[in-house]
Protein backbone atom coordinates (compact mmCIF):
# COMPACT_ATOMS: atom_id res chain seq x y z
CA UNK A 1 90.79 175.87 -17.44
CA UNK A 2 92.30 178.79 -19.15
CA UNK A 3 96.36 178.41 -19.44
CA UNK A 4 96.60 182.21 -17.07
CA UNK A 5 94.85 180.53 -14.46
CA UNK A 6 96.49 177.23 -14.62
CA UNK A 7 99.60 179.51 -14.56
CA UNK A 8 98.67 180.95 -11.42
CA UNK A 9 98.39 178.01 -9.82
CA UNK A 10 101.45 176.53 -10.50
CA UNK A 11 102.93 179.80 -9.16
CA UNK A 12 101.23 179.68 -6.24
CA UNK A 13 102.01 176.06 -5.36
CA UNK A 14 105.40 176.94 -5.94
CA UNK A 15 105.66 179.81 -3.77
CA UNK A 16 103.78 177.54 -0.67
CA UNK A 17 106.53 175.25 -1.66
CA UNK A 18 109.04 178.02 -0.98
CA UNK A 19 107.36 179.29 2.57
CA UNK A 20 107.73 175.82 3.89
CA UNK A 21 110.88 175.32 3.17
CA UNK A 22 112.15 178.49 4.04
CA UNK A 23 110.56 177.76 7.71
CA UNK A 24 111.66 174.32 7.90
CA UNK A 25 115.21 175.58 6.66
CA UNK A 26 115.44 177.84 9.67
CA UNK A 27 113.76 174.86 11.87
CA UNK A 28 116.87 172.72 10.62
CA UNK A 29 119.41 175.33 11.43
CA UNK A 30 118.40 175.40 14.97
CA UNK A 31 118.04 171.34 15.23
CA UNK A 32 121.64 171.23 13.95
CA UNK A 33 123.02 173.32 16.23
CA UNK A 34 120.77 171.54 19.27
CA UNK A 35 122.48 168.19 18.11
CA UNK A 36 125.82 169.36 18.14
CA UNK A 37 125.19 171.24 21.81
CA UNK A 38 123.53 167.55 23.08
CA UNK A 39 126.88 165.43 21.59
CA UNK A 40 129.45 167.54 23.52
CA UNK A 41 127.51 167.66 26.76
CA UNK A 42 126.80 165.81 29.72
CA UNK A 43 123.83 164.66 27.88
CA UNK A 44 125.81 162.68 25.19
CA UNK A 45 125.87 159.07 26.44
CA UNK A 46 122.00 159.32 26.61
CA UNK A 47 121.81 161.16 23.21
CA UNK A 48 124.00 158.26 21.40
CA UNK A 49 122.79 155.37 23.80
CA UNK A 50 118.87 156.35 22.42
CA UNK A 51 119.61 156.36 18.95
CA UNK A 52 121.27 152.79 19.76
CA UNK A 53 118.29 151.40 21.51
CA UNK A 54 116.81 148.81 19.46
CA UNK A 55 112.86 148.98 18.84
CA UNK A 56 111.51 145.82 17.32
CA UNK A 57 113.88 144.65 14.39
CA UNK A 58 115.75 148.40 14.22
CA UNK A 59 117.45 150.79 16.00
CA UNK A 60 116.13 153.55 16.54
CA UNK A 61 118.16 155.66 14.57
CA UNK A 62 117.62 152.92 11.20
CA UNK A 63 114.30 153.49 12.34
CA UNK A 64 114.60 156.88 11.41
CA UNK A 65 116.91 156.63 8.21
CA UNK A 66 115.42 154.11 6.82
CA UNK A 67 111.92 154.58 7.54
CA UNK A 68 111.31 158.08 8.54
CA UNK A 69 112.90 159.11 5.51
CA UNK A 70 110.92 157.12 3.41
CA UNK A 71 108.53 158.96 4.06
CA UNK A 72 111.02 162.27 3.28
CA UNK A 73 112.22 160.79 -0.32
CA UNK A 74 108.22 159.47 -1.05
CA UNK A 75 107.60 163.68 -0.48
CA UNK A 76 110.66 163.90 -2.99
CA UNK A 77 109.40 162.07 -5.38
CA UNK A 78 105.60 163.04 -5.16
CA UNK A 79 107.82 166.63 -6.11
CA UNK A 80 109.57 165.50 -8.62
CA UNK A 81 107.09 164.45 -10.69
CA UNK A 82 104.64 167.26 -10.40
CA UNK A 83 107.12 169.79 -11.37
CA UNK A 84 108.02 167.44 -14.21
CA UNK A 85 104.71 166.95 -15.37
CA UNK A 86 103.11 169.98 -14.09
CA UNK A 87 104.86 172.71 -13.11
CA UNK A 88 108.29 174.59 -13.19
CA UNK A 89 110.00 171.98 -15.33
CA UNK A 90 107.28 170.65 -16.99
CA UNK A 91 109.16 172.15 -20.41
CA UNK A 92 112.58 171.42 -21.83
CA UNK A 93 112.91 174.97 -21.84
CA UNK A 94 112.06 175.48 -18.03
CA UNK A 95 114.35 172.54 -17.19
CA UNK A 96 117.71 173.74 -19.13
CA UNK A 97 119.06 176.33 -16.41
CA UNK A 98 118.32 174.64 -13.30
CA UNK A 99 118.90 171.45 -15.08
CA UNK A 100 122.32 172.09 -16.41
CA UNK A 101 123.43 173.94 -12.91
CA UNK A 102 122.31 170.53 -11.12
CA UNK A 103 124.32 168.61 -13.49
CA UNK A 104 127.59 170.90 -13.20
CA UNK A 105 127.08 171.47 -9.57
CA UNK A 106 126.48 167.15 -8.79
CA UNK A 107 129.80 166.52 -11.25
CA UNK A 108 132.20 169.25 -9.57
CA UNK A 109 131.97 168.23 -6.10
CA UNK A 110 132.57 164.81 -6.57
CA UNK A 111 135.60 165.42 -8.72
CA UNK A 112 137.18 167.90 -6.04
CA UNK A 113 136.42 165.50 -3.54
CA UNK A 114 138.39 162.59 -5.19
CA UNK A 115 141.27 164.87 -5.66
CA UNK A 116 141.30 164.98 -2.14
CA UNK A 117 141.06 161.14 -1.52
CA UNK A 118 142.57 159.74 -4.62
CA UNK A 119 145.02 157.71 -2.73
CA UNK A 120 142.26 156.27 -0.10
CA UNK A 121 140.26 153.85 -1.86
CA UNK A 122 138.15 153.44 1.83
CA UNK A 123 137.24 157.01 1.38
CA UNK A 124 136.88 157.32 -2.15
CA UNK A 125 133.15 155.62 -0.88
CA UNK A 126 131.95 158.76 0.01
CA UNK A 127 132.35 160.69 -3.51
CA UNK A 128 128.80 161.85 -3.64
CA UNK A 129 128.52 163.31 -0.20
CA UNK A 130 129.37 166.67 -1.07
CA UNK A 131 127.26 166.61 -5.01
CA UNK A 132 123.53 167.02 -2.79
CA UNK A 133 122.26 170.59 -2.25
CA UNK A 134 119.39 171.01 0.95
CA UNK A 135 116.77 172.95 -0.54
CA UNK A 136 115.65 173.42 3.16
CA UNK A 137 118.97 175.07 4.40
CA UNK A 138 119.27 177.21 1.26
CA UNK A 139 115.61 178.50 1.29
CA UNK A 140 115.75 178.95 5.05
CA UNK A 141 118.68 181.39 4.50
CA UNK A 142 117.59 183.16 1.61
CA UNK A 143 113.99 183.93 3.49
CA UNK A 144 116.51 185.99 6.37
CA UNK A 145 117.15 188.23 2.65
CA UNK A 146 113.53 188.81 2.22
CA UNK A 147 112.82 191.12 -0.79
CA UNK A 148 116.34 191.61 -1.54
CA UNK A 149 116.21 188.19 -3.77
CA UNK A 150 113.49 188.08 -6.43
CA UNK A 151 111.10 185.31 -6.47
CA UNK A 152 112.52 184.16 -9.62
CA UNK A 153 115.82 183.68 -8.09
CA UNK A 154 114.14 181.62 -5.51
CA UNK A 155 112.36 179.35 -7.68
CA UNK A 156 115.72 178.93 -10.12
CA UNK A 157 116.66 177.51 -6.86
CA UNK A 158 113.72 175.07 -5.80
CA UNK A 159 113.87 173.93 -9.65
CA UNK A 160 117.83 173.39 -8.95
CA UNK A 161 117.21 171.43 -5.69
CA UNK A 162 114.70 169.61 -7.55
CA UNK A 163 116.89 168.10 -9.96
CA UNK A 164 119.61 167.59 -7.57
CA UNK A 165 117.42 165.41 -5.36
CA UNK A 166 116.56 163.50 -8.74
CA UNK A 167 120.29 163.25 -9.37
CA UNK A 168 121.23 161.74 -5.70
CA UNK A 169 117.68 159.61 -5.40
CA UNK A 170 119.79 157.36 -9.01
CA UNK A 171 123.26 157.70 -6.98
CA UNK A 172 122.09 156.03 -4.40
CA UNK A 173 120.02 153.29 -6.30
CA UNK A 174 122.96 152.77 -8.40
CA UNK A 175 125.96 152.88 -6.08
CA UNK A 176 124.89 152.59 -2.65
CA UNK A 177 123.29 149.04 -3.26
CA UNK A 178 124.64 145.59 -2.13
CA UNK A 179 124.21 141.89 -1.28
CA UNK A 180 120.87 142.21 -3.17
CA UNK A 181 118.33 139.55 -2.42
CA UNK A 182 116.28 137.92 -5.81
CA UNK A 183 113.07 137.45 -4.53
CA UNK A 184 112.34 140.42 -2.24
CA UNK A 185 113.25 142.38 -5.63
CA UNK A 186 111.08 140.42 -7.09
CA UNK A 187 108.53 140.81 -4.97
CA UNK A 188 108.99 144.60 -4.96
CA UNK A 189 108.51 144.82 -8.67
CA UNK A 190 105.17 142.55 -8.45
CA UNK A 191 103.94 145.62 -6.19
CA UNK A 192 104.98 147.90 -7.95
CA UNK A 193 103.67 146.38 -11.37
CA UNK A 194 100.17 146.42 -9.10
CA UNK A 195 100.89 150.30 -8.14
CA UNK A 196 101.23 151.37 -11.85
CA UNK A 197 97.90 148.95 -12.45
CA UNK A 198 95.65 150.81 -9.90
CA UNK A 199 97.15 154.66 -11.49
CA UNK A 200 96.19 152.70 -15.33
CA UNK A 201 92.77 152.02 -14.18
CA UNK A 202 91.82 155.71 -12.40
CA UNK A 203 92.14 154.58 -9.06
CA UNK A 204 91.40 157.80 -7.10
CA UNK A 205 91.89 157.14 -3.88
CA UNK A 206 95.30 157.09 -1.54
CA UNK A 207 94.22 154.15 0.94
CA UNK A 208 95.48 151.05 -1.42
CA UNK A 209 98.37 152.88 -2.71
CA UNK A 210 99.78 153.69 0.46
CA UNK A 211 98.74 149.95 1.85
CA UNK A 212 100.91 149.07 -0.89
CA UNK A 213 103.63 151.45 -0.23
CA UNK A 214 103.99 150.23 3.46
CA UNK A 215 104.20 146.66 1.57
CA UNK A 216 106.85 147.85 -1.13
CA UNK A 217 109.31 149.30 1.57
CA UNK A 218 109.15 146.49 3.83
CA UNK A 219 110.12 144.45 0.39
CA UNK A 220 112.77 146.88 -0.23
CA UNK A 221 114.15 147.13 2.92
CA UNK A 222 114.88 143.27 2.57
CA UNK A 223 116.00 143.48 -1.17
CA UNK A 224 119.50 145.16 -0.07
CA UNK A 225 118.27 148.08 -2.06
CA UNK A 226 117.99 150.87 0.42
CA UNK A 227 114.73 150.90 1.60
CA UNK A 228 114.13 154.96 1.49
CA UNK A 229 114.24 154.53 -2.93
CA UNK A 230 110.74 152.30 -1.84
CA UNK A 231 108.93 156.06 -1.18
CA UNK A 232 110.48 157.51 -4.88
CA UNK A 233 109.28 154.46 -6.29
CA UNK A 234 105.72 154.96 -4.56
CA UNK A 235 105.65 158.69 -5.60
CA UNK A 236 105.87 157.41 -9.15
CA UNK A 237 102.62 155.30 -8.97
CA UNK A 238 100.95 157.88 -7.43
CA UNK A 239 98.17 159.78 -10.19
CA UNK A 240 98.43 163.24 -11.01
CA UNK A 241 95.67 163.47 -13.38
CA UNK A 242 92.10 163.02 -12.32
CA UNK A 243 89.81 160.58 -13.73
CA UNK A 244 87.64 161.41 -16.67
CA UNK A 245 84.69 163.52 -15.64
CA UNK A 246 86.33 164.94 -12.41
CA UNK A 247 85.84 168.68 -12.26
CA UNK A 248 89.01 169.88 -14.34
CA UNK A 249 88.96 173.62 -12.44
CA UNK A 250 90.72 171.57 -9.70
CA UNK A 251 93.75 169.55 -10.73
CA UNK A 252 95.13 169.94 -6.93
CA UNK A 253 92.13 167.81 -6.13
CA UNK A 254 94.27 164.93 -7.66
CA UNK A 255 95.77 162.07 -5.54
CA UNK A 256 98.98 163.04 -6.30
CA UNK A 257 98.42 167.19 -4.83
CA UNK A 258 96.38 165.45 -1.69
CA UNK A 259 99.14 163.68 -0.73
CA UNK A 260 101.77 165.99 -1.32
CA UNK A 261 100.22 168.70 1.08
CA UNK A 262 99.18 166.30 3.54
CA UNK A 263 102.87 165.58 3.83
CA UNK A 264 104.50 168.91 3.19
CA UNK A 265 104.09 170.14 6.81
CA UNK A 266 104.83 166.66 8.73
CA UNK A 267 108.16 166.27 6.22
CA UNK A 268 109.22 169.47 7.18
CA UNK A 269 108.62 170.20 10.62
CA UNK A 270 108.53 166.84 11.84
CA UNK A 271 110.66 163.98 9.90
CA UNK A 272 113.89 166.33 8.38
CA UNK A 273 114.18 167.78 11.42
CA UNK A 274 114.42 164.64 13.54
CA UNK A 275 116.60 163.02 11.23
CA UNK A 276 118.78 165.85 11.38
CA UNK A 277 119.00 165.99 15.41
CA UNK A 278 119.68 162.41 15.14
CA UNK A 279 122.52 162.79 12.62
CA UNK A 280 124.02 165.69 13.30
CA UNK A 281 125.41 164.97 16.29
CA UNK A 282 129.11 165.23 16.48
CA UNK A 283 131.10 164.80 19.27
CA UNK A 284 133.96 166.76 19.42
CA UNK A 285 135.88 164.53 22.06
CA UNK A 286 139.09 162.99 20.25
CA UNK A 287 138.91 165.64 17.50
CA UNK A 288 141.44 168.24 17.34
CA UNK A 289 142.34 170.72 15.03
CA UNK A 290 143.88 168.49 12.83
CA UNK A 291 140.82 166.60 12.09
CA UNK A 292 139.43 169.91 9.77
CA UNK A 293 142.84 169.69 7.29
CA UNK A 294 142.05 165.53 7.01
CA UNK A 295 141.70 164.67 3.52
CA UNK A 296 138.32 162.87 3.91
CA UNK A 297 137.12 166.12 6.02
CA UNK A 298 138.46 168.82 3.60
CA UNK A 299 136.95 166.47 0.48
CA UNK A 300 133.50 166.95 1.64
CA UNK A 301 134.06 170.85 2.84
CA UNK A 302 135.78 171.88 0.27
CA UNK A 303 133.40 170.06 -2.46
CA UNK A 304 130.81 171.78 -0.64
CA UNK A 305 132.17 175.26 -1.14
CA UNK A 306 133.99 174.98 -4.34
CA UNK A 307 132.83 172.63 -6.22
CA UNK A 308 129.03 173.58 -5.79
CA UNK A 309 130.33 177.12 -6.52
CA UNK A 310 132.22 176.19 -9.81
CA UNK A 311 129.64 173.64 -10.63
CA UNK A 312 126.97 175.59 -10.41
CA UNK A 313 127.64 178.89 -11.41
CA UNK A 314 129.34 178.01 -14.13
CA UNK A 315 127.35 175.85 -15.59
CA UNK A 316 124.50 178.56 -15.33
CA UNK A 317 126.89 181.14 -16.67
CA UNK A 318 127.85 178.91 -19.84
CA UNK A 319 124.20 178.59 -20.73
CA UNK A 320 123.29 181.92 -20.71
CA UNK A 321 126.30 183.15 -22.36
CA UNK A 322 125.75 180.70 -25.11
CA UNK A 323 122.26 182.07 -25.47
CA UNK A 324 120.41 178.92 -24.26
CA UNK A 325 118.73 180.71 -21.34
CA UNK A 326 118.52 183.77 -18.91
CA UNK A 327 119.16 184.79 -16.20
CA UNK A 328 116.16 184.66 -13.60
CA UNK A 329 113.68 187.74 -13.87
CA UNK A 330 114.82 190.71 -12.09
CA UNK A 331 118.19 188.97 -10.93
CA UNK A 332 121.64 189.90 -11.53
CA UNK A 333 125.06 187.74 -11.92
CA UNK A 334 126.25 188.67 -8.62
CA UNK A 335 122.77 187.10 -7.45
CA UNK A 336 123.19 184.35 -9.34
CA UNK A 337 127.08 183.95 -7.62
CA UNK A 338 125.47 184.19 -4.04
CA UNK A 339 122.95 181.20 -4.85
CA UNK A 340 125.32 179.19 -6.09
CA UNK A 341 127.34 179.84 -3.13
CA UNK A 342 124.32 178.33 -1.23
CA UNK A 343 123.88 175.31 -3.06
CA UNK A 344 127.14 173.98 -1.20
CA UNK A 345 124.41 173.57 1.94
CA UNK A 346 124.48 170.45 1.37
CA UNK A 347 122.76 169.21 4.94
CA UNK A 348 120.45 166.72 4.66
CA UNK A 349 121.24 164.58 1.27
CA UNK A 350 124.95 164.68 2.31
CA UNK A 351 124.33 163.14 5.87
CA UNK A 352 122.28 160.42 4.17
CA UNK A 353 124.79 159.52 1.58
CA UNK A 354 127.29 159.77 4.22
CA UNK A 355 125.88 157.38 7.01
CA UNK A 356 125.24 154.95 3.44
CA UNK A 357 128.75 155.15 2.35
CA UNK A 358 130.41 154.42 5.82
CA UNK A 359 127.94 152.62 7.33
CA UNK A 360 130.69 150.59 9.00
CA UNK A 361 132.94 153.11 9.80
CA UNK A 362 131.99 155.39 12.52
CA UNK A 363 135.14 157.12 13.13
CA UNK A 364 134.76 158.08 8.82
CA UNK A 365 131.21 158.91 9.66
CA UNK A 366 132.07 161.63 12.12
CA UNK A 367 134.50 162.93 9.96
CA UNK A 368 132.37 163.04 7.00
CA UNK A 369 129.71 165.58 9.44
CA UNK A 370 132.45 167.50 9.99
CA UNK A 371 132.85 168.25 6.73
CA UNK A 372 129.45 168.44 5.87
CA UNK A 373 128.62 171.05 9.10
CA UNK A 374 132.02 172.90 8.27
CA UNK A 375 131.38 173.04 4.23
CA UNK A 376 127.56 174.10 4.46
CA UNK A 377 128.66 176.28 7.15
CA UNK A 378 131.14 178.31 5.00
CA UNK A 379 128.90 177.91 2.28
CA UNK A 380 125.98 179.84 3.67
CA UNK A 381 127.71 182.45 5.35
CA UNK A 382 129.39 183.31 2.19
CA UNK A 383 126.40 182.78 -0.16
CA UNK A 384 124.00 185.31 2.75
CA UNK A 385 127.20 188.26 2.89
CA UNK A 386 127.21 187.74 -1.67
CA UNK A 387 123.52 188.30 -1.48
CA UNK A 388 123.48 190.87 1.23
CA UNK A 389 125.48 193.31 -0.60
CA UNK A 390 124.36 192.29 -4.42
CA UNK A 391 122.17 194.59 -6.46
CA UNK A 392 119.04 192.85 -7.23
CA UNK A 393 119.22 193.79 -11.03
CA UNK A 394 121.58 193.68 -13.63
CA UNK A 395 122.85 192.35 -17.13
CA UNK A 396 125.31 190.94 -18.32
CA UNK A 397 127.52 192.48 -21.65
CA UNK A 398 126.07 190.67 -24.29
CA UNK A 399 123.31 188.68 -22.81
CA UNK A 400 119.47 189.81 -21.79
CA UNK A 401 117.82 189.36 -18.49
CA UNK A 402 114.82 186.87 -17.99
C-alpha cells in the first residue's frame, strides 16, 4: 500500500473518530443536564432508589461503573494502541505536542487541587479528579464552532485526550487499588498470558478473545484491582496486524479496527451516556451557596479551569517556543488558548476517579460533581466565547506555523 494512501486512511479514521465524538459530546451535554433535572425533582427517590437496586451480585449503578465501563476503557484502549501503533502518534514526533500538553495539563490540576486540600488528608484522595480531560465534551463543543477551528486543531485535541486517557487508565491502576487478592491476580495474568498467546500465533478472530475478556474482568473485578483496567488490558491483546497473506490494501480489516467500530457507536451513544445520567445526578437539597467556595469543591473546579489552562497551554507554548514543534496547521495561539480552555471538561474520567476515590463518602462524592459540573461548566463556556472570537490563523514572533 503506498504511504499517501495509508495516509489517507489514517486521516479518515481520525476524522470518523472526531464526528462521533463530537455527536456523543453533545448527547452527553444533554444527559447531564437530564440527570441533574431528575435529582432535584419529584422523580429523585426513584432516580437514586434504581441505581441502588441490586441485580444479581451488583447494584445497578456498579453494574454500570464497573462493567459498562469496561466496556468504555476496552474502547480506550483498543484507541490507544492504534494511534500508537498506527496512526496520529504512531511517531515520537507526532506524540511530542499533544504528549507534552497531556503531561503539563494531568500535573497542574492535581497540584492546584492539593493547594486547595493540603490540610484534609480525607480529601487529598481525590487529587486526580480534576487531571482527566472528556474528549466527548470537548469535541461536542468545538463541532457547535464548525469551520471556525481547523481540523488540525481538532485532532491536536483527540491526540491530547488520547494521552490523557493513557495517563488516568496508570492513575487508577496505581493509586486507586486496594485489599488486592493473590490468586484472582494470578489468575488474571494466566489469561492474559493466554490473550497475548492467541495475538503471537495470528489468531484472527474476536470470539475467544472476547470469551476471554468476559473471563479476565470477572478475575479482575475479584483481584481488588478495579475491574474497568480488565477492558485496557483486553485492548492490549487484541491484533492490529493481519496475518501473513491477508490482503494488505485493508489493514482496517484487522481484529483490532473490527472491534473498534463495532464499539464506537454503542460506547458513545449508549454506555457514556448512561453512565453519565447515572452519575451526574446531584441533588441540590442540603447544598447552599456555601458548598461552591468548599475547599474540596473549588479543588476540583478550579483544577479544572486553571490548572488544565496553565497545564496545557503552557506546556504546548514551551514546546513550540523552544522549537520542538508547531503549532497545529492553519491554527493560531489564541486557538490554541481556547482548546486548552476546553480540556478543563473534564466529565467523564473525573466522575470515575471521583466515585473511586470516595467510594465511601457520599456526602464528598456530591461535592466532588459539583465541582466537576461547575469546573467543566466554566471551562467550556470560556474555551467556546476564546474560540468564537479567535482568528483561525496566525504566528507567533519567532516561531512558524504547522
Amino acid at each position: 500500500m503506498s504511504q499517501t494512501l495509508r495516509r489517507g486512511r489514517i486521516a479518515s479514521a481520525m476524522r470518523r473518530f472526531i464526528d462521533n465524538e463530537a455527536a456523543s459530546g453533545l448527547l452527553l451535554m444533554g444527559v447531564a443536564a437530564l440527570a441533574i433535572l431528575t435529582a432535584n425533582s419529584p422523580l429523585a427517590p426513584a432516580y437514586f432508589g434504581a441505581l441502588h437496586a441490586y441485580l444479581g451480585p451488583l447494584s445497578l449503578q456498579h453494574w454500570i461503573n464497573d462493567a459498562l465501563m469496561a466496556v468504555f476503557f476496552l474502547m480506550v484502549g483498543l484507541e490507544i494502541k492504534r494511534e500508537m501503533l498506527d496512526g496520529q502518534l504512531s511517531t515520537w514526533g507526532r506524540r511530542l505536542l499533544p504528549g507534552a500538553a497531556a503531561a503539563g495539563g494531568m500535573a497542574a490540576p492535581a497540584l492546584i487541587y492539593i493547594a486547595f486540600n493540603a490540610g484534609d488528608a480525607a480529601a487529598l484522595r481525590g487529587w486526580a479528579i480534576p487531571a482527566a480531560t472528556d474528549i466527548a465534551f470537548a469535541l461536542g463543543v468545538l463541532s457547535l464552532l464548525g469551520p471556525r477551528v481547523p481540523v488540525s486543531l481538532k485532532v491536536f485535541l483527540a491526540a491530547l485526550a488520547i494521552l490523557d486517557d493513557l495517563g488516568a487508565v496508570v492513575i487508577i491502576a496505581l493509586f486507586y487499588t486496594s485489599g488486592l487478592s493473590l490468586p484472582a491476580l494470578g489468575g488474571a495474568a494466566a489469561v492474559l498470558a493466554l490473550l497475548f498467546t492467541l495475538n503471537r500465533r495470528g489468531v484472527q478472530s474476536l470470539t475467544p478473545y472476547l470469551v476471554l475478556g468476559f473471563g479476565l474482568w470477572v478475575l479482575v473485578l475479584q483481584s481488588g484491582v478495579h475491574a474497568t483496567l480488565a477492558g485496557v488490558l483486553l485492548a492490549l491483546a487484541i491484533p492490529i496486524r493481519l496475518t501473513p497473506g491477508a490482503p494488505e490494501a485493508s489493514p482496517e480489516e484487522s481484529p483490532l479496527h473490527r472491534l473498534e467500530h463495532a464499539l464506537h457507536r454503542p460506547v458513545s451513544f449508549v454506555i457514556v451516556p448512561v453512565f453519565g445520567f447515572a452519575n451526574a445526578g446531584v441533588s441540590f437539597a442540603g447544598l447552599g451557596p456555601g458548598a461552591l467556595l468548599e475547599p474540596l469543591t473549588l479543588g476540583v473546579a478550579a483544577g479544572l479551569v486553571l490548572g488544565k489552562l496553565a497545564g496545557v497551554f503552557g506546556s504546548a507554548a514551551l514546546m513550540i517556543r523552544l522549537g520542538a514543534a508547531q503549532l497545529p496547521a492553519g491554527a493560531s495561539w489564541g486557538q490554541l488558548f481556547g482548546v486548552a480552555l476546553l480540556c478543563g471538561i473534564g466529565f467523564t474520567m473525573s466522575l470515575f476517579i471521583g466515585l473511586l476515590a470516595f467510594a465511601e463518602a457520599a456526602e464528598m462524592q456530591e461535592r466532588v460533581k459539583l465541582g466537576i459540573l461547575a469546573g467543566s461548566l466554566v471551562a467550556g463556556l470560556a474555551g467556546y466565547a476564546v474560540l468564537r472570537v479567535a482568528r483561525r490563523e496566525g504566528k507567533a514572533p519567532g516561531t512558524k506555523g504547522a
